[in-house]
PDB file of N, CA and C in Angstrom:
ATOM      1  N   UNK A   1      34.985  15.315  22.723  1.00  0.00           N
ATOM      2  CA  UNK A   1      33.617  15.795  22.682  1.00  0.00           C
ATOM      3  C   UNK A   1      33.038  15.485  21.305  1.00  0.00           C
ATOM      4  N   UNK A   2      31.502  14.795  21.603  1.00  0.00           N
ATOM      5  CA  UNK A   2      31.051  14.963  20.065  1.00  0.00           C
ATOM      6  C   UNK A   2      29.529  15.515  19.649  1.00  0.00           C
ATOM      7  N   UNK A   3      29.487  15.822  18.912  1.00  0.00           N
ATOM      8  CA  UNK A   3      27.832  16.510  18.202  1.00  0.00           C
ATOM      9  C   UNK A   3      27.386  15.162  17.530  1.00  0.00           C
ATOM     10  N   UNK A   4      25.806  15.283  17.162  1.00  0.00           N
ATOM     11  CA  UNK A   4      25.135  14.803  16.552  1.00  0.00           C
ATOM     12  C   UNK A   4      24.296  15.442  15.609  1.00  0.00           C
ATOM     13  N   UNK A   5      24.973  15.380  14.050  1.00  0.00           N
ATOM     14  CA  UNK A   5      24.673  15.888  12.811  1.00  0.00           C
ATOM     15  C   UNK A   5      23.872  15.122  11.954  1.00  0.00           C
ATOM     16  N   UNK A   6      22.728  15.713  12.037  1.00  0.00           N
ATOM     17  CA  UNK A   6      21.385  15.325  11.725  1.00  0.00           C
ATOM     18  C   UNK A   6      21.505  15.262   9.861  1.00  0.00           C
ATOM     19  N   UNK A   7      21.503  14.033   9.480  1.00  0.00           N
ATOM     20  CA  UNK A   7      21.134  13.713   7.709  1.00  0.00           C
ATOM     21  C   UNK A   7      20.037  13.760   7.688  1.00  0.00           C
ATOM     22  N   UNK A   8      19.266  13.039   8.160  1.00  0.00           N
ATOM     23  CA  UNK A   8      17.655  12.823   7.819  1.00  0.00           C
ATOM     24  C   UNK A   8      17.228  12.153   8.665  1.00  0.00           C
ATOM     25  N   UNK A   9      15.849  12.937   9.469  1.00  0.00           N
ATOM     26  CA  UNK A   9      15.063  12.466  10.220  1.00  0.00           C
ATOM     27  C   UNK A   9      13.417  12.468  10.011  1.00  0.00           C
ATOM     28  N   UNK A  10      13.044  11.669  10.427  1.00  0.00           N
ATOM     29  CA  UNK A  10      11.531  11.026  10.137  1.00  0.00           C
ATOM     30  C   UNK A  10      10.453  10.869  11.517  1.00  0.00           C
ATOM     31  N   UNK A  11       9.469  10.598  11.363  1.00  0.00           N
ATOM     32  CA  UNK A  11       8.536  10.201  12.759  1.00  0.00           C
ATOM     33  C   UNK A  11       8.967   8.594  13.332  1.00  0.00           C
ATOM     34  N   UNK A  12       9.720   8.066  13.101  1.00  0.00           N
ATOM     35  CA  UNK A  12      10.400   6.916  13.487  1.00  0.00           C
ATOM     36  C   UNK A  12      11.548   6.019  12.808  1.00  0.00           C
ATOM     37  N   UNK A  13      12.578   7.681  12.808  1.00  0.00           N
ATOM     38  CA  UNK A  13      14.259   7.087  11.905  1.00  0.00           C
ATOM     39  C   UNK A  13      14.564   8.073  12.457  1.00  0.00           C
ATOM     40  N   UNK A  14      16.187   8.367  12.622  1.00  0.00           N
ATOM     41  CA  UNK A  14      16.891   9.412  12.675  1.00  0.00           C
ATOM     42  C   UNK A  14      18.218   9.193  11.817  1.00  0.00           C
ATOM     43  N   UNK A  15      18.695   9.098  11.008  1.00  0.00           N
ATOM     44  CA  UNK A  15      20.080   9.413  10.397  1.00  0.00           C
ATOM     45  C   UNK A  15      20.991  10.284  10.492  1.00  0.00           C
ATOM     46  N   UNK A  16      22.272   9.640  11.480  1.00  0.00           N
ATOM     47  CA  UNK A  16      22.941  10.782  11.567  1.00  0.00           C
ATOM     48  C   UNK A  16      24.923  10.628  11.900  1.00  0.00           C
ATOM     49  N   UNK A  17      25.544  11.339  11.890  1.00  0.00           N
ATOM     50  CA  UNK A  17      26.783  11.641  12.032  1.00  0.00           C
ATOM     51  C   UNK A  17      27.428  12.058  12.764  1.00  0.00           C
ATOM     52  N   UNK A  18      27.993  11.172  14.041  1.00  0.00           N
ATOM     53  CA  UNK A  18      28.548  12.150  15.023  1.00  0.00           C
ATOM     54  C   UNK A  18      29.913  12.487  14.698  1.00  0.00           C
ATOM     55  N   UNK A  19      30.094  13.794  14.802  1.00  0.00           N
ATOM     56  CA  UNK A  19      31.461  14.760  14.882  1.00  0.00           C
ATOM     57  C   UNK A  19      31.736  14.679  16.056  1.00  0.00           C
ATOM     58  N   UNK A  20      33.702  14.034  15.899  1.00  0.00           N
ATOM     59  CA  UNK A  20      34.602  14.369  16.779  1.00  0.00           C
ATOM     60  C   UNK A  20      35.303  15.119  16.218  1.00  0.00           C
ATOM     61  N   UNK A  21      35.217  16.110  17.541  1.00  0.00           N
ATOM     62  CA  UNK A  21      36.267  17.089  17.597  1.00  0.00           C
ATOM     63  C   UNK A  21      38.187  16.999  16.528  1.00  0.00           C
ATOM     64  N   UNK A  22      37.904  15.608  17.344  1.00  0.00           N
ATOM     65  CA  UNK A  22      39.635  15.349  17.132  1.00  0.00           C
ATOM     66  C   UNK A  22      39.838  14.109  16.644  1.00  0.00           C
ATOM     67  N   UNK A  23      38.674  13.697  15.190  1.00  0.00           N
ATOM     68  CA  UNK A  23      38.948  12.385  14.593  1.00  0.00           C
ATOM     69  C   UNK A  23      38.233  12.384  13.319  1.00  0.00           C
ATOM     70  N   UNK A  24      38.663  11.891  12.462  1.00  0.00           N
ATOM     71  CA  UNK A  24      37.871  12.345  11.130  1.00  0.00           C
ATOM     72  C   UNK A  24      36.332  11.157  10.988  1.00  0.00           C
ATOM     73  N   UNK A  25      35.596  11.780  10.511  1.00  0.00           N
ATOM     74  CA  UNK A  25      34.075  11.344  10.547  1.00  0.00           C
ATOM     75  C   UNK A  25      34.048   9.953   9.317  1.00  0.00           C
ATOM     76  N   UNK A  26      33.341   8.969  10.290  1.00  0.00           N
ATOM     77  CA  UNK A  26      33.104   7.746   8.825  1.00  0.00           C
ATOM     78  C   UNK A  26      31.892   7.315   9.454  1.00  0.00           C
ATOM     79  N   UNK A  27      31.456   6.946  10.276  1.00  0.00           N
ATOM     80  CA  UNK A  27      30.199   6.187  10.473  1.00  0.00           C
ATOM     81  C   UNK A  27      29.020   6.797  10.867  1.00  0.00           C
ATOM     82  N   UNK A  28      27.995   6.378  10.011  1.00  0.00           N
ATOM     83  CA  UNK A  28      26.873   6.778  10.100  1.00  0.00           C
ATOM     84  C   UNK A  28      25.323   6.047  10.469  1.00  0.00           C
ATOM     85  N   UNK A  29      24.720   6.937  11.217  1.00  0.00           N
ATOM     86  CA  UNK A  29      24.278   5.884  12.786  1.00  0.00           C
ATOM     87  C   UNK A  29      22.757   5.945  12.054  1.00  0.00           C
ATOM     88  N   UNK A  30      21.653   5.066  12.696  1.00  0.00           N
ATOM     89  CA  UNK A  30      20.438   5.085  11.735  1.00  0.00           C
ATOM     90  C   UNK A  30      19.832   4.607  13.414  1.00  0.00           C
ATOM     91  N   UNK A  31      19.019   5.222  13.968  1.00  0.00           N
ATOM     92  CA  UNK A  31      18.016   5.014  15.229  1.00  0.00           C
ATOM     93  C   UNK A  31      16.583   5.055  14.102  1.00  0.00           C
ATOM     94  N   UNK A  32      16.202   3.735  15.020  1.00  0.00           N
ATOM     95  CA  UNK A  32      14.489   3.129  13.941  1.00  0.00           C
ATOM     96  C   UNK A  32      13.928   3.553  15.776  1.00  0.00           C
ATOM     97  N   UNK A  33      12.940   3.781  15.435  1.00  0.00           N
ATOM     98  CA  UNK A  33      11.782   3.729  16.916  1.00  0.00           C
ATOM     99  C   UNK A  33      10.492   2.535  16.111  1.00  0.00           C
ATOM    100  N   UNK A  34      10.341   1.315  17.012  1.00  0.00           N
ATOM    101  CA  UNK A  34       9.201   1.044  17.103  1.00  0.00           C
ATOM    102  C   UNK A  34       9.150   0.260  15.796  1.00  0.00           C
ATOM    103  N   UNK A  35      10.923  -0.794  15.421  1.00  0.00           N
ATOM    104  CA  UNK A  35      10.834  -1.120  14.349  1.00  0.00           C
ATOM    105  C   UNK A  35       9.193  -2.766  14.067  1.00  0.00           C
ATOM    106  N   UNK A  36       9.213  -2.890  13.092  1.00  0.00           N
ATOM    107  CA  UNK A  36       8.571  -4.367  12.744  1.00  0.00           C
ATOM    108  C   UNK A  36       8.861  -5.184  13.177  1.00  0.00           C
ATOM    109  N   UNK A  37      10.036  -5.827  13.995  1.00  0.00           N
ATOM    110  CA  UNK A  37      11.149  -6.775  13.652  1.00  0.00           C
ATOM    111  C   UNK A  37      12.546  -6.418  13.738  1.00  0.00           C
ATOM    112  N   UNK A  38      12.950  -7.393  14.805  1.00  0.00           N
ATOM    113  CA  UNK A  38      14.459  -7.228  14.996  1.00  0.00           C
ATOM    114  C   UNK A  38      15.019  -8.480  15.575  1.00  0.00           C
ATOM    115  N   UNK A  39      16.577  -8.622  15.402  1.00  0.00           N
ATOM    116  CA  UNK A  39      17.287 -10.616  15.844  1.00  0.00           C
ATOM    117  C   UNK A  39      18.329  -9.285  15.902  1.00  0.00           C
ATOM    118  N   UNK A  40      18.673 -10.256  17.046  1.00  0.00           N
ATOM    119  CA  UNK A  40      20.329  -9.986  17.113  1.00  0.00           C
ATOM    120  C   UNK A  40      20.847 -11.122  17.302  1.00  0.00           C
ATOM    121  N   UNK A  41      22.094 -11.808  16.700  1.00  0.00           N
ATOM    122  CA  UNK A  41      22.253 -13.000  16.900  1.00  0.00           C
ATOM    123  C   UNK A  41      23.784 -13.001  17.044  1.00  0.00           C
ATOM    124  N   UNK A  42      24.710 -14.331  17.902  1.00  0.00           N
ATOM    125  CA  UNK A  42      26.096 -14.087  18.131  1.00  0.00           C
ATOM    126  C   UNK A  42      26.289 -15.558  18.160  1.00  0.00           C
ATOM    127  N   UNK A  43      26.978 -15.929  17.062  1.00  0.00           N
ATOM    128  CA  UNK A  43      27.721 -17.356  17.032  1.00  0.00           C
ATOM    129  C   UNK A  43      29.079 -17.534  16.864  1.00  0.00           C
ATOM    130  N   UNK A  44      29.669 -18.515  17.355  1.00  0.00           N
ATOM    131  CA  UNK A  44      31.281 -18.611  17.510  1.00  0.00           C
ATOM    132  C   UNK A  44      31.144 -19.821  15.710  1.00  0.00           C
ATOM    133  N   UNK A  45      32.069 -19.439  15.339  1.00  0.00           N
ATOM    134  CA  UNK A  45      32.952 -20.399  13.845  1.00  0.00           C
ATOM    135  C   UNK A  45      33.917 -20.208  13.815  1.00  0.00           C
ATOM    136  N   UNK A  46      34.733 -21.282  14.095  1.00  0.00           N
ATOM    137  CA  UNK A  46      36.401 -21.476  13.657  1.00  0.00           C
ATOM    138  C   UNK A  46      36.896 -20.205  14.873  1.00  0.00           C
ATOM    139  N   UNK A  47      36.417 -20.347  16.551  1.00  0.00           N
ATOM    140  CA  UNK A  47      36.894 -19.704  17.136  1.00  0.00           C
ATOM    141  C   UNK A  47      36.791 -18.124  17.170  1.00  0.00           C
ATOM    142  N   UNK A  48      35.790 -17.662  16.378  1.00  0.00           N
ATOM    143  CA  UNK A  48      35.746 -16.088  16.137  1.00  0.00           C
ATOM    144  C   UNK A  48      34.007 -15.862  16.157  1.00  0.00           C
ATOM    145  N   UNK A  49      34.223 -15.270  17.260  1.00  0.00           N
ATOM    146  CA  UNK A  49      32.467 -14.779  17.436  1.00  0.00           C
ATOM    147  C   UNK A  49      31.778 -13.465  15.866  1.00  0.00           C
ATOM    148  N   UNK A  50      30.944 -14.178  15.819  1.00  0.00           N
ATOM    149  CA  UNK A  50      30.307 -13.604  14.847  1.00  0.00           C
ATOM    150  C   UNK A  50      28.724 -12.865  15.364  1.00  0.00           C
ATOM    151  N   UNK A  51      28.682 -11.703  14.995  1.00  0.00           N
ATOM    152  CA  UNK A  51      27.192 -10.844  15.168  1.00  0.00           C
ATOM    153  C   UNK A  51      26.532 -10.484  14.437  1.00  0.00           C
ATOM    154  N   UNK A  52      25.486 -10.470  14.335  1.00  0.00           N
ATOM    155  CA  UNK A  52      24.524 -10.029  13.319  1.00  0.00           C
ATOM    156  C   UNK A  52      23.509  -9.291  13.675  1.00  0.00           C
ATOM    157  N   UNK A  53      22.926  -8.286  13.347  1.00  0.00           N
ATOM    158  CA  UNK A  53      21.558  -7.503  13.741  1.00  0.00           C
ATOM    159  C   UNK A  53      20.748  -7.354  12.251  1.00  0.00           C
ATOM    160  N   UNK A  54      19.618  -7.731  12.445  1.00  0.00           N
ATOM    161  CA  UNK A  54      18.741  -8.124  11.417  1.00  0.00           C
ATOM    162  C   UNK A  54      17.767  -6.781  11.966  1.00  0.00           C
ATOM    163  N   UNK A  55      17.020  -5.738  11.376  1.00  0.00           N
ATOM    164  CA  UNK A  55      15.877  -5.277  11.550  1.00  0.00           C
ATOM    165  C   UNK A  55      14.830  -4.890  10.551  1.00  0.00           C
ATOM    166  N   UNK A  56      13.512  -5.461  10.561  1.00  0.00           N
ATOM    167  CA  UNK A  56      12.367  -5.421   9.538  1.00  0.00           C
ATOM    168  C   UNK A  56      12.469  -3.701   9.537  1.00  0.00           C
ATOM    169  N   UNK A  57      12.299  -2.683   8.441  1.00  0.00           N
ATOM    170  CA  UNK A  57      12.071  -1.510   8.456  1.00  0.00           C
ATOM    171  C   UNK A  57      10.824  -1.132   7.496  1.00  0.00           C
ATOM    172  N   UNK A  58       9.691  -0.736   7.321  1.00  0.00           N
ATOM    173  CA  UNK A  58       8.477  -1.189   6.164  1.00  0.00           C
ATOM    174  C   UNK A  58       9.263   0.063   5.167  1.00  0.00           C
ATOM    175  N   UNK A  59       9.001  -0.810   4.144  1.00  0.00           N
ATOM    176  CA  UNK A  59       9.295  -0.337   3.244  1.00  0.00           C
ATOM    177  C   UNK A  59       9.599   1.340   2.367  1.00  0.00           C
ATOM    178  N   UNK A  60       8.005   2.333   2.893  1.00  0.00           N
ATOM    179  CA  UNK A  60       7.994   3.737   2.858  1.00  0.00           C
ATOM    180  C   UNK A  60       9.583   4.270   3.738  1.00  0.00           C
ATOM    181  N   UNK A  61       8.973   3.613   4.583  1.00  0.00           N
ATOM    182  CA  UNK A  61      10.816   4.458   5.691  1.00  0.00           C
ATOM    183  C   UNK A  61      11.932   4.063   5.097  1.00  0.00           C
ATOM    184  N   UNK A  62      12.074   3.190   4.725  1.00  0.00           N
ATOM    185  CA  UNK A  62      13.690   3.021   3.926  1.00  0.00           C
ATOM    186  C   UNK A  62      13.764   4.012   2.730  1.00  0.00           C
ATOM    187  N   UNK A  63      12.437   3.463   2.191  1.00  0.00           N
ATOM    188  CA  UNK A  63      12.564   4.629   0.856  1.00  0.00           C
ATOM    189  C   UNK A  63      13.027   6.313   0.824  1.00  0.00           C
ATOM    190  N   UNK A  64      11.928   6.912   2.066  1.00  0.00           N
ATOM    191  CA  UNK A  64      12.347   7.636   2.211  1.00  0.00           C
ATOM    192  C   UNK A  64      13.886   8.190   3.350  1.00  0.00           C
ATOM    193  N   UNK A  65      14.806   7.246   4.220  1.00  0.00           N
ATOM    194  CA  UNK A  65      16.017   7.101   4.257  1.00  0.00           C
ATOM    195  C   UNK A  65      16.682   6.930   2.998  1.00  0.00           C
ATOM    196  N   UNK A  66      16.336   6.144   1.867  1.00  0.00           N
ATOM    197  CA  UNK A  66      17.171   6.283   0.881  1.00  0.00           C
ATOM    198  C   UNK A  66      17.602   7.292  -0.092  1.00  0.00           C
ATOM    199  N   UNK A  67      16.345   7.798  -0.113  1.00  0.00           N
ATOM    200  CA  UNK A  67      15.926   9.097  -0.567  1.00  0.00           C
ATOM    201  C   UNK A  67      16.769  10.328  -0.304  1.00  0.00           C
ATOM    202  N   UNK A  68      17.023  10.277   1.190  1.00  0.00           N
ATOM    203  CA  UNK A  68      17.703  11.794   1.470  1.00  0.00           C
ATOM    204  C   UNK A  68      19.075  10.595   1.651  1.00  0.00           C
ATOM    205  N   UNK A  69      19.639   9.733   1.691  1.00  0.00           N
ATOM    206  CA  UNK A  69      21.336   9.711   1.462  1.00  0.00           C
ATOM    207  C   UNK A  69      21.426  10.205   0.565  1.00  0.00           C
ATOM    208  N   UNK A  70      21.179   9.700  -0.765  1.00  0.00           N
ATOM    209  CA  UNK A  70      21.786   9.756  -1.921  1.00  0.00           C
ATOM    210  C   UNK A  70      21.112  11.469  -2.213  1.00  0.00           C
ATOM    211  N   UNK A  71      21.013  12.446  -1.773  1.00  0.00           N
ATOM    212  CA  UNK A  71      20.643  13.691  -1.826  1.00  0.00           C
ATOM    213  C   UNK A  71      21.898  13.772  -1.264  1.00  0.00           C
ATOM    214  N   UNK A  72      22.262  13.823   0.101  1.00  0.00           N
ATOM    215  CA  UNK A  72      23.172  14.063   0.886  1.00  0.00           C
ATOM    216  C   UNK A  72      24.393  13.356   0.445  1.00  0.00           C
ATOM    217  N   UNK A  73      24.654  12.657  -0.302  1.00  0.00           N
ATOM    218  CA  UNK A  73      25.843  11.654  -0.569  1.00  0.00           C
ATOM    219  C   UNK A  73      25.915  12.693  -2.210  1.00  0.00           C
ATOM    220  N   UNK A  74      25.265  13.141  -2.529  1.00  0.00           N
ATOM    221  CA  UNK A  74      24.921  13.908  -4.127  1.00  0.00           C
ATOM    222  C   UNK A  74      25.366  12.813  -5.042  1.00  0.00           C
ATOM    223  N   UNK A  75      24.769  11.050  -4.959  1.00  0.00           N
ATOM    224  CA  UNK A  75      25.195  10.034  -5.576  1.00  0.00           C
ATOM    225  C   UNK A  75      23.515   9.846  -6.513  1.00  0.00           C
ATOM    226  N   UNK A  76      22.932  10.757  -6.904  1.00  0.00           N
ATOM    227  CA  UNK A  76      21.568  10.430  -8.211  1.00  0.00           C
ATOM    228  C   UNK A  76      22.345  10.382  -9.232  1.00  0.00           C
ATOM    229  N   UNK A  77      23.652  11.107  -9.386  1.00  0.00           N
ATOM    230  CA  UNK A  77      23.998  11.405 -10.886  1.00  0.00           C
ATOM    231  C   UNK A  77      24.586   9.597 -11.449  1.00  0.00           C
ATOM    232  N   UNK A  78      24.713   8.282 -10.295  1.00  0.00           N
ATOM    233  CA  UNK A  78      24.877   7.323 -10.325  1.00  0.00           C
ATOM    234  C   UNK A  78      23.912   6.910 -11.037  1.00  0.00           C
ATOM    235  N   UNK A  79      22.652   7.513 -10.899  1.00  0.00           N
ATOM    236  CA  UNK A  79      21.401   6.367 -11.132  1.00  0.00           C
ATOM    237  C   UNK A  79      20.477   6.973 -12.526  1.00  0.00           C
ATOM    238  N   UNK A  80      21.521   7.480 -13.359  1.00  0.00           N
ATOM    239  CA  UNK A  80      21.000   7.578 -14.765  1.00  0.00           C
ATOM    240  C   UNK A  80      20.427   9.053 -15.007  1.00  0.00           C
ATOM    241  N   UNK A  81      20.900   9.227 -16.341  1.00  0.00           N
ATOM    242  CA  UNK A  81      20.336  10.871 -16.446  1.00  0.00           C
ATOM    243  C   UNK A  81      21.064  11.942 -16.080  1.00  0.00           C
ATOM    244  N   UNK A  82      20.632  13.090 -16.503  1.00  0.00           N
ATOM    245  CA  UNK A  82      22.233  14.293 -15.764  1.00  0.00           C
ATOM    246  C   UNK A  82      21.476  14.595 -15.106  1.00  0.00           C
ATOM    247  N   UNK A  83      22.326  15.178 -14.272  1.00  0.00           N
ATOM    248  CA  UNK A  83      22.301  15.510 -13.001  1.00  0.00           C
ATOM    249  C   UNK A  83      21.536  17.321 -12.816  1.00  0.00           C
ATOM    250  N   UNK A  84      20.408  17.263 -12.313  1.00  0.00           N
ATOM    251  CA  UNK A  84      19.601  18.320 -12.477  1.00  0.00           C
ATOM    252  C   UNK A  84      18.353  18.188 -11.184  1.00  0.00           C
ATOM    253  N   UNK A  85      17.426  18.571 -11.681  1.00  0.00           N
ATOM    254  CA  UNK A  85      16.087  18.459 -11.105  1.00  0.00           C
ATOM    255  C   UNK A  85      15.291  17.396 -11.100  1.00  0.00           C
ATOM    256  N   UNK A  86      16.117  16.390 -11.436  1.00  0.00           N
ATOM    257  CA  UNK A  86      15.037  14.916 -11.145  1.00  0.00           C
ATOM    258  C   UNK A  86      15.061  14.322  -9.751  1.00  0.00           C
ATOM    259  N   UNK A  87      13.938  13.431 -10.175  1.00  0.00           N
ATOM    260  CA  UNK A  87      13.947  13.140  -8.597  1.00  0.00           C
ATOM    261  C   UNK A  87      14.647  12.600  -7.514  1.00  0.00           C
ATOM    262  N   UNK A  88      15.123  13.347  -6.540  1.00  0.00           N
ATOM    263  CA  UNK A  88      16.269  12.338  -5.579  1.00  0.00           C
ATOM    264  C   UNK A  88      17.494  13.021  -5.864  1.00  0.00           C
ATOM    265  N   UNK A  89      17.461  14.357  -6.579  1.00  0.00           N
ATOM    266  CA  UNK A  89      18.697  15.455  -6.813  1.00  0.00           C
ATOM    267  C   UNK A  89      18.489  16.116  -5.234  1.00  0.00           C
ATOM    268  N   UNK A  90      19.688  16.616  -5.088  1.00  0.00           N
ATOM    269  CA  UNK A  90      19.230  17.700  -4.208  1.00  0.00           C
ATOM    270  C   UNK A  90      18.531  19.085  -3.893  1.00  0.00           C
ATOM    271  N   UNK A  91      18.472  19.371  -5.804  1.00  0.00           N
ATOM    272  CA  UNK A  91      18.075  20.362  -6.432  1.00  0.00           C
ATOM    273  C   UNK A  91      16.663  20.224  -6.416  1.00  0.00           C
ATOM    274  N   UNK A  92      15.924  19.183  -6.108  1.00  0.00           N
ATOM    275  CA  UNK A  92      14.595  18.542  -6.390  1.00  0.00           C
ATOM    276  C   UNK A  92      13.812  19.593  -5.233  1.00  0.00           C
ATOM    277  N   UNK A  93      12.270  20.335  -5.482  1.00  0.00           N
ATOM    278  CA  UNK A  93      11.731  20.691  -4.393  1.00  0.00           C
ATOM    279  C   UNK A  93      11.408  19.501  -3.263  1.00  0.00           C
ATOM    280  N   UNK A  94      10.821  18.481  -4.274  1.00  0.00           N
ATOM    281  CA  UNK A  94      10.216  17.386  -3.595  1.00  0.00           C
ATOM    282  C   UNK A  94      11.225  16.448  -2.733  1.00  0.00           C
ATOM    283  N   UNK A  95      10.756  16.193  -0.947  1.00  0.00           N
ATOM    284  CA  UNK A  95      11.329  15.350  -0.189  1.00  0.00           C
ATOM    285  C   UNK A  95      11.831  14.011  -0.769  1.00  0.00           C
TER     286      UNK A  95
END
């Protein structure tokens, strides 16, 4: 059985984490609605199929997806400065 644990959701993103019961958690799923742009593409080299998914996302929506990982990942203290009330802490009022 699994849940769907909501990171961050938007008017056309959802970020999220499904929990199994009986397996430890690594991948984390990103649903776009109504992207710009999207390829999915599948080519064979040297006998081994290769895939790719390309999708345009405008720019504000990534930002703000990027925005709440690194809140949720608590990885700002990476991006200079201690770790407090700046922006993109988790401590921050601002989204």
């Amino acid at each position: 059985m699994s849940t769907k644990a909501s990171i961050a959701a938007g008017d056309t993103f959802h970020l999220y984490k499904e929990e199994l019961l009986s397996s430890e958690r690594r991948s984390v799923f990103l649903n776009l609605e109504k992207p710009s742009s999207y390829e999915f593409s599948k080519e064979t080299f040297n006998d081994q199929i290769i895939e790719s998914l390309t999708i345009g996302i405008p720019s504000e929506v990534l930002d703000e997806i990027a925005i709440r990982w690194l809140k949720y990942r608590k990885l700002q203290g990476a991006f200079g400065g201690p770790v407090g009330l700046e922006w993109g802490s988790p401590d921050c009022p601002y989204p």
